[in-house]
Structure formats: C-alpha cells, structure tokens
Protein backbone atom coordinates (compact mmCIF):
# COMPACT_ATOMS: atom_id res chain seq x y z
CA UNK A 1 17.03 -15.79 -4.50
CA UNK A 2 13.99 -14.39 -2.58
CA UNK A 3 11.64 -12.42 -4.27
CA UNK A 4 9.85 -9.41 -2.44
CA UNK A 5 6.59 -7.16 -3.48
CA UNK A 6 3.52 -5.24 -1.87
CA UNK A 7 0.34 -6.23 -3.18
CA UNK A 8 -1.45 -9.73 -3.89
CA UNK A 9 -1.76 -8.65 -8.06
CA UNK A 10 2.09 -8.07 -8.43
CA UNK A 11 2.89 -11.82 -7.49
CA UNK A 12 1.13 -13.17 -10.76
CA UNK A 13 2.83 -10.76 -12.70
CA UNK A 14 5.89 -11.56 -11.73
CA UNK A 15 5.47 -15.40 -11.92
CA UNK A 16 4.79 -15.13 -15.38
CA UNK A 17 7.71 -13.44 -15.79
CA UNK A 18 10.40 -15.75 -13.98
CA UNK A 19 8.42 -18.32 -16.49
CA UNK A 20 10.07 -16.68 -19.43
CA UNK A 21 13.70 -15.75 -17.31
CA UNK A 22 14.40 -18.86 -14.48
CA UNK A 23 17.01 -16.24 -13.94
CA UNK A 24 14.92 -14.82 -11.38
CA UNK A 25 13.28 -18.29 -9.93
CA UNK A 26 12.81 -18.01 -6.22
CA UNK A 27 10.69 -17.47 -3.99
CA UNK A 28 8.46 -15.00 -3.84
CA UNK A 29 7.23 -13.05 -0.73
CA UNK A 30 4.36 -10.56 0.37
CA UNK A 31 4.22 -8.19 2.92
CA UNK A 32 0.45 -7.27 2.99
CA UNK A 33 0.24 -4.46 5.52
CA UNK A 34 -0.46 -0.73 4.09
CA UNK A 35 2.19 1.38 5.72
CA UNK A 36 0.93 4.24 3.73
CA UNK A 37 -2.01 4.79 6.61
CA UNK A 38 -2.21 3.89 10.05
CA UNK A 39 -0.23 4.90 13.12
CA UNK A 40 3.60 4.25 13.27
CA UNK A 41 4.70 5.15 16.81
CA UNK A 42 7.47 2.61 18.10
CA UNK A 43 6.04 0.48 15.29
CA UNK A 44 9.54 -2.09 15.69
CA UNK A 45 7.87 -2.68 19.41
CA UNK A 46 5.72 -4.87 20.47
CA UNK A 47 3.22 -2.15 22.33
CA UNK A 48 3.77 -0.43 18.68
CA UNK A 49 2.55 -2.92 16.68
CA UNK A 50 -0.40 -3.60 19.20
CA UNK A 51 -1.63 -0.72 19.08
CA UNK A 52 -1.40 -0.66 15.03
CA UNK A 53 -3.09 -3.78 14.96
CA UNK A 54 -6.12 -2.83 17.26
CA UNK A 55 -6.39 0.52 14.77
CA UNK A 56 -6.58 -1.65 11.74
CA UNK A 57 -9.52 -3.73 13.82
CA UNK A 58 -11.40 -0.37 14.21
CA UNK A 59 -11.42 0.98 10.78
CA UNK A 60 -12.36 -2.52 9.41
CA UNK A 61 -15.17 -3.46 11.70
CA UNK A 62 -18.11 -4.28 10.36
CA UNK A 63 -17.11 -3.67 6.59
CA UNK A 64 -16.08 -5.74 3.72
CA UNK A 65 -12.84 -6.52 4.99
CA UNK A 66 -13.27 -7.36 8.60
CA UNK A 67 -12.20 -10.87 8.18
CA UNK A 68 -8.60 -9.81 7.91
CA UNK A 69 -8.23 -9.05 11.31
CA UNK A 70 -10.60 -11.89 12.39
CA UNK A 71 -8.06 -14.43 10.37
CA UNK A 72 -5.23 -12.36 11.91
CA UNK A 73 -3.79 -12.94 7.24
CA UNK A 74 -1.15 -10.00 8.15
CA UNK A 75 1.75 -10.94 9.75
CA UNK A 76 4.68 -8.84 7.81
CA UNK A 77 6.88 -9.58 10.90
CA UNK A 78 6.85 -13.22 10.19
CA UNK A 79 7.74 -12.66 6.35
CA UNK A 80 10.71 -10.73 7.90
CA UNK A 81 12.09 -13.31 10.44
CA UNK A 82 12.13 -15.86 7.30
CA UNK A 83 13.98 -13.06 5.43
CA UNK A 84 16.27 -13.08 7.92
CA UNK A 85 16.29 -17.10 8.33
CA UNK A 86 16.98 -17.67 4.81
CA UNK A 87 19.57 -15.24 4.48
CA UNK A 88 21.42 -16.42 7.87
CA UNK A 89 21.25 -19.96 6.57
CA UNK A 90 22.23 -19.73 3.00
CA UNK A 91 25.63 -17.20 2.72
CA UNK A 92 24.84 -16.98 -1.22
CA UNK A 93 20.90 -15.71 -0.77
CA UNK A 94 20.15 -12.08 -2.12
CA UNK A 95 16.68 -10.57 -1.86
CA UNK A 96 15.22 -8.60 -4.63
CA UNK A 97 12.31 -6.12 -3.14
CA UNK A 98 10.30 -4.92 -6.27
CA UNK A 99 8.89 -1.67 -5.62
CA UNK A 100 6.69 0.79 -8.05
CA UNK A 101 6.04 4.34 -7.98
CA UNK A 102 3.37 4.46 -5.22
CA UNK A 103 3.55 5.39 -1.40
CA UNK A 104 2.38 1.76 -0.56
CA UNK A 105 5.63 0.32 -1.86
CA UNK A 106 7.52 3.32 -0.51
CA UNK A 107 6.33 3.24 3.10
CA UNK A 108 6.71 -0.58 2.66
CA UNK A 109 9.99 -0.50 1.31
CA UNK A 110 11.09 1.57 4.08
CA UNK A 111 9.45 -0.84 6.76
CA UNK A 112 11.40 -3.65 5.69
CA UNK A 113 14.47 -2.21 4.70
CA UNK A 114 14.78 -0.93 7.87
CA UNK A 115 15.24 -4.30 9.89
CA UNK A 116 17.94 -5.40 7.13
CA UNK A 117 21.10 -3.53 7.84
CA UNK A 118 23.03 -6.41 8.69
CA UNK A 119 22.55 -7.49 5.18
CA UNK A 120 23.77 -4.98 3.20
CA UNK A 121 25.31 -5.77 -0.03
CA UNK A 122 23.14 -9.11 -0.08
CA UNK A 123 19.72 -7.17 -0.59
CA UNK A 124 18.42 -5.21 -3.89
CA UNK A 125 16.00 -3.26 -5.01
CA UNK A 126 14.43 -2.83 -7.92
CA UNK A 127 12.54 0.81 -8.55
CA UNK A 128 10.75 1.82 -11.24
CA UNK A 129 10.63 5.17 -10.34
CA UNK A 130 9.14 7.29 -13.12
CA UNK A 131 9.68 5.03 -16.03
CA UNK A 132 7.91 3.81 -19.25
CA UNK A 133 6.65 0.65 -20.35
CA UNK A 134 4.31 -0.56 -23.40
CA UNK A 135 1.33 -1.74 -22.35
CA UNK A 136 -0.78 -4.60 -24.28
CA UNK A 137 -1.61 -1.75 -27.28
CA UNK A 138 1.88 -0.76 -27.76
CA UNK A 139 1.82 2.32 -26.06
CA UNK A 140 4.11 3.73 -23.74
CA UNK A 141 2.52 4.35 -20.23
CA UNK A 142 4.18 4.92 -16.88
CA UNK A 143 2.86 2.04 -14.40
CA UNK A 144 1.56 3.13 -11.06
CA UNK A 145 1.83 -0.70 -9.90
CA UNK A 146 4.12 -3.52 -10.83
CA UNK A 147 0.96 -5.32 -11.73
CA UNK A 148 0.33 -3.23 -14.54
CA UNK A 149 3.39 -4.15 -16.45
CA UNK A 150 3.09 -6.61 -19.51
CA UNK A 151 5.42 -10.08 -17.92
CA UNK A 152 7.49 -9.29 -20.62
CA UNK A 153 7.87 -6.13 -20.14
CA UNK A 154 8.69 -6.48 -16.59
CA UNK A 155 11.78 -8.51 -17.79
CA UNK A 156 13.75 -5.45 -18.91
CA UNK A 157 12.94 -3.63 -15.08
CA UNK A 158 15.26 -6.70 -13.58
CA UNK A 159 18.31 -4.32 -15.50
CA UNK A 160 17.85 -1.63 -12.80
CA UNK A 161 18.04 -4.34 -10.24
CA UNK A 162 20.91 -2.62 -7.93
CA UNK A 163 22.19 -3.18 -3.82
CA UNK A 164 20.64 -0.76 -1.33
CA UNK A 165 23.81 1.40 -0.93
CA UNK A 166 25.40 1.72 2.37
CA UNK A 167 24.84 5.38 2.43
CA UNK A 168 20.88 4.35 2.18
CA UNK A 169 21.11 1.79 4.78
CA UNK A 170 22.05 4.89 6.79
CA UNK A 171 19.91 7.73 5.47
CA UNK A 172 16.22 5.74 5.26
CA UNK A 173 15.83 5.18 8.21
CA UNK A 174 16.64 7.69 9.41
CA UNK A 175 14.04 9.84 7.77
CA UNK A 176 11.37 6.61 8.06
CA UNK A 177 12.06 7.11 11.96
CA UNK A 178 11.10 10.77 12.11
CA UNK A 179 7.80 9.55 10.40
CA UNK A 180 7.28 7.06 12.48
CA UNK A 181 7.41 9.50 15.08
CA UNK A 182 4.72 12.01 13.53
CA UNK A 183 1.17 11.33 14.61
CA UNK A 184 -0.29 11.89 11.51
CA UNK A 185 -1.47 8.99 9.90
CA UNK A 186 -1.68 9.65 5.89
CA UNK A 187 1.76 9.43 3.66
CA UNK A 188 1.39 10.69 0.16
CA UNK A 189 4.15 9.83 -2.21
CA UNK A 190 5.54 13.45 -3.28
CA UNK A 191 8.56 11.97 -5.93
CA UNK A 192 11.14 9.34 -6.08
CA UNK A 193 11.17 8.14 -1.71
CA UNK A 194 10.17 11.21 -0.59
CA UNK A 195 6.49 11.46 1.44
CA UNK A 196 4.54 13.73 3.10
CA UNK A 197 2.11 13.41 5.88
CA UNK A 198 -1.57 14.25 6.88
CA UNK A 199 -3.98 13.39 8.81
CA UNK A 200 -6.49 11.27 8.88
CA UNK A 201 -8.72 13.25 7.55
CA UNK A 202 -6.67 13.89 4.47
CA UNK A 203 -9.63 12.04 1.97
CA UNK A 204 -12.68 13.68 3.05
CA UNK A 205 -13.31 16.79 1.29
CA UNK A 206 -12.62 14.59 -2.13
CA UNK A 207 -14.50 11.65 -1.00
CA UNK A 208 -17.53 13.97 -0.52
CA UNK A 209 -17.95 15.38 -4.40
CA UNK A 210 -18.46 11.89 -4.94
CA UNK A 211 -21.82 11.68 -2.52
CA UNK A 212 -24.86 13.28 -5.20
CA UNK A 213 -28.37 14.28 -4.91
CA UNK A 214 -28.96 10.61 -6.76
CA UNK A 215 -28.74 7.60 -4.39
CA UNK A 216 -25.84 5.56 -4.84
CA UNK A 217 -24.08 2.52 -3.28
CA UNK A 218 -21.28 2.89 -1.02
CA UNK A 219 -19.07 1.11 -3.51
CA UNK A 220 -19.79 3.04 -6.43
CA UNK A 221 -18.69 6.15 -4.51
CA UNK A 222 -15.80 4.56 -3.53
CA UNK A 223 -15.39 3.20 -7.13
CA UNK A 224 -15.73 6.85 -8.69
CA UNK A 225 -13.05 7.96 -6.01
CA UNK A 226 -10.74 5.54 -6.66
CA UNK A 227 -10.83 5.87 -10.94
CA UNK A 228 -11.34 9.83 -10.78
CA UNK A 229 -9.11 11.33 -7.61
CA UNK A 230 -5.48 11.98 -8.25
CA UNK A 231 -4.67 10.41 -4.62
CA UNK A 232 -5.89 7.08 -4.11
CA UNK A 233 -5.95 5.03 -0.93
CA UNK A 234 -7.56 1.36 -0.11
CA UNK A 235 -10.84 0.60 -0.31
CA UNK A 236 -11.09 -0.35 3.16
CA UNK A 237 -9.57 2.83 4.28
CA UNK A 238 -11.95 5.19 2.20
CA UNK A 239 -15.20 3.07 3.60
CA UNK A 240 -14.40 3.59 6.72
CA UNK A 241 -13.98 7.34 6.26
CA UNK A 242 -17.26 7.56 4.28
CA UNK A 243 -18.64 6.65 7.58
CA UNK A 244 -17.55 8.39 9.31
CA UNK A 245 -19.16 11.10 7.01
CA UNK A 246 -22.07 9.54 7.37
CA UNK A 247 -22.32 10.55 11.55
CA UNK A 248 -22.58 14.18 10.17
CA UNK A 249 -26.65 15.38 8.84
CA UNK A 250 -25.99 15.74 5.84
CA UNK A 251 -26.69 12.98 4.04
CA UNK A 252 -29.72 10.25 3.53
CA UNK A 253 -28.75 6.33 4.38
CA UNK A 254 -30.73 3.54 3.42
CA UNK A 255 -29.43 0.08 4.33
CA UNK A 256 -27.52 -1.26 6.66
CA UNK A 257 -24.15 0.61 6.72
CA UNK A 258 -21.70 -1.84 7.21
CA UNK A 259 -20.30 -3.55 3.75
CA UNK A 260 -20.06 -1.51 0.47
CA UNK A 261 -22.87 -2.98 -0.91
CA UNK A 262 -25.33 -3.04 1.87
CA UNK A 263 -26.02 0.71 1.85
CA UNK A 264 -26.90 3.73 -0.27
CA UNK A 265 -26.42 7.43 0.31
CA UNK A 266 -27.32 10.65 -1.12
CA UNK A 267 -26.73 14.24 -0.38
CA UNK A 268 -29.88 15.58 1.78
CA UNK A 269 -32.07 18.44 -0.14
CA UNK A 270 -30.27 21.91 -0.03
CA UNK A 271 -26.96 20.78 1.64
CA UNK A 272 -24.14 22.93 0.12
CA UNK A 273 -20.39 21.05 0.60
CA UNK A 274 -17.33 23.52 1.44
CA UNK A 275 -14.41 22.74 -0.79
C-alpha cells in the first residue's frame, strides 16, 4: 500500500497513526508543489512545467524560501513515475491519497489524479470533506488540514477510504483541464472539489489592513494574515506579494527587504487604503 498527502506536517500525523493500525503500513509519499497558485498552462508538458518552475524561482528570490528552487526539493513528477512504477510492478498495490478540506489538497488531488486513469479501481481517496473530529480537549472541530487531527482520531477517517469512481476518472479532469487553461493564477476552494479562480492579485487588498502606522516585521504581517484572514495562502506566496506592495509610496521600509525578518514596514503619515 502507498500512502499519499500534501504537506510535510500531515506525514507525522499519519505515521503515528499506522503505529496504532499496521493496517495501513506503507509507504508514504509527498507531493510538495502548491497547485493552489502558480500558472497551469500545458502543465503535463515539458515547456509547461518550465515555465511553472521559472515562476516559482521569481516569487521566491531573495526571500526565506529561495533555497527550494536552488536545491531543485520539488519534483512531484518523480513521486508520480514511482506511483506508477510501484503499481506496474506489484498487481496487488492500491494507493490511498489523503486529502483535507483545503484548495492545496484539492488542486493537488486533481494534479495527480489526473495522470492515474489507467489505474482505476486500484487508487483511493480518502476526503474529509466537511467533517468533525475531537481535538486534544474533547471538542468537536472541523480540521482544515490532516495534520490537525488527533492520530487516533485520524484512524476512524480510513472508514471513508473509497476508489476514485470511473465516472470521476472522467469528470476531474475534465474540469482540472479547463483550469489549467485559465490564466489566472489563484484557486480558492468554494465547497467539496469545486474552485474558483483569481488573479494574482487576489491577496492584496487583505494583506494591506495588516500594514499599520506602527512598524512591524514582514513576518508578523504575514503572521496576522495568516491567523486572522478567512483565505489563507503560503507564506512564501504572501511575501512575495507584500513586495510587491512595497514598489508602491505608500509605505516606510527599513531593512533589507528580502527575508521576513530582515525588514520592517509601516503605513506612511496620512495614507488612506481603498477597501
């Protein structure tokens, strides 16, 4: 059995629960790209995923996370070609994808799903698409990531653990096509798999009633953004669109604007923000 999810946290999590149910012992994969922003244009193409790579490279240059590109540590294509190997080699392998209700495991469930067809009855998915858990103080929540599920907890999700339907296999990607084929670059999880799209832009006007008359460090603005704003996005994402903020006169700098910590900003004296 392979195991499938979208961010770094949700691996421990699920570790610790395979610990308490070798039911689901395999191994357990990452795709690390965020499909949720970015261009998508003939993504499944080489020329595609050039030119997806060399955006990536722009927005983070010179930040915190610039080392990413420079260690070239994404490479979703090769988690899918040992998909693929495994499953070719061993007749009796499944693959579980774990996805939560959040557009990065949407848009990356959709990525991948898409290159499986020839698999179909042999892959699953498990969604946990609008429901409840108890967290650590016995209270019932509704997780945003798989991460945020007790390991015990997580133990009753493998229940809804169901194939991808031939009738799916069909009518994803078909709609992940047509937004692969939009050239805006934002995807905001609307309910269940179903996304809209925005540009670029999409942040800014929220990341902005974050900037006060007080100085404050990039990363606390980005901090306050992330706990306080009903859409969230990476932080490597939102620091590259507070600078681009920054080109505009409206704001003070001091420091060297390049990682979250390096610089400071403040609204200028008398600068009113539109909504």
């Amino acid at each position: 059995m392979l195991q499938l999810v979208f961010n770094e946290p949700d691996i421990e999590t699920l570790k610790q629960s395979i610990e308490l149910d070798n039911s689901l012992s395999g191994e357990i994969l990452l795709l690390r790209d965020d499909y949720a922003v970015g261009p998508l244009q003939d993504i499944y193409t080489e020329a595609g995923a050039s030119v997806r790579k060399e955006w990536w490279t722009s927005v983070l240059e010179g930040g915190d996370y610039e080392h990413v590109t420079e260690k070239n540590t994404v490479n979703d294509l090769a988690i899918v070609n040992s998909i693929i190997e495994q499953l070719n080699s061993d007749a009796d392998s499944v693959l579980w994808i774990w996805m939560a209700q959040n557009k990065h495991d949407v848009c990356g469930y959709y990525w991948l799903m898409s290159q499986l067809k020839a698999y179909q009855g042999r892959i699953y998915v498990v969604f946990l698409n609008n429901l409840p858990f108890i967290n650590e103080k016995g209270q019932l929540f509704y997780p945003e990531w798989i991460s945020q599920i007790l390991p015990k907890e997580l133990l009753k999700a493998k229940r809804l653990a169901r194939t991808i339907t031939p009738s799916e296999f069909e009518v994803d990607p078909d709609e992940w096509s047509k937004i692969c084929q939009d050239d805006k670059t934002v995807r905001i999880l609307e309910g269940g798999k179903k996304l809209s799209l925005h540009p670029e832009s999409f942040y800014d006007n929220e990341l902005k009633k974050f900037i006060t008359d007080e100085w404050q460090k990039a990363g606390k603005i980005i901090h306050q953004f992330q706990q306080k704003s009903k859409h969230s996005t990476g932080d490597a994402f939102l620091l590259w669109r507070l600078k681009y903020l920054l080109q505009s006169d409206m704001y003070d700098i001091q420091g060297s604007v390049k990682n979250m910590k390096d610089f400071e900003v403040k609204k200028k004296s008398g600068v009113l923000f539109e909504e």
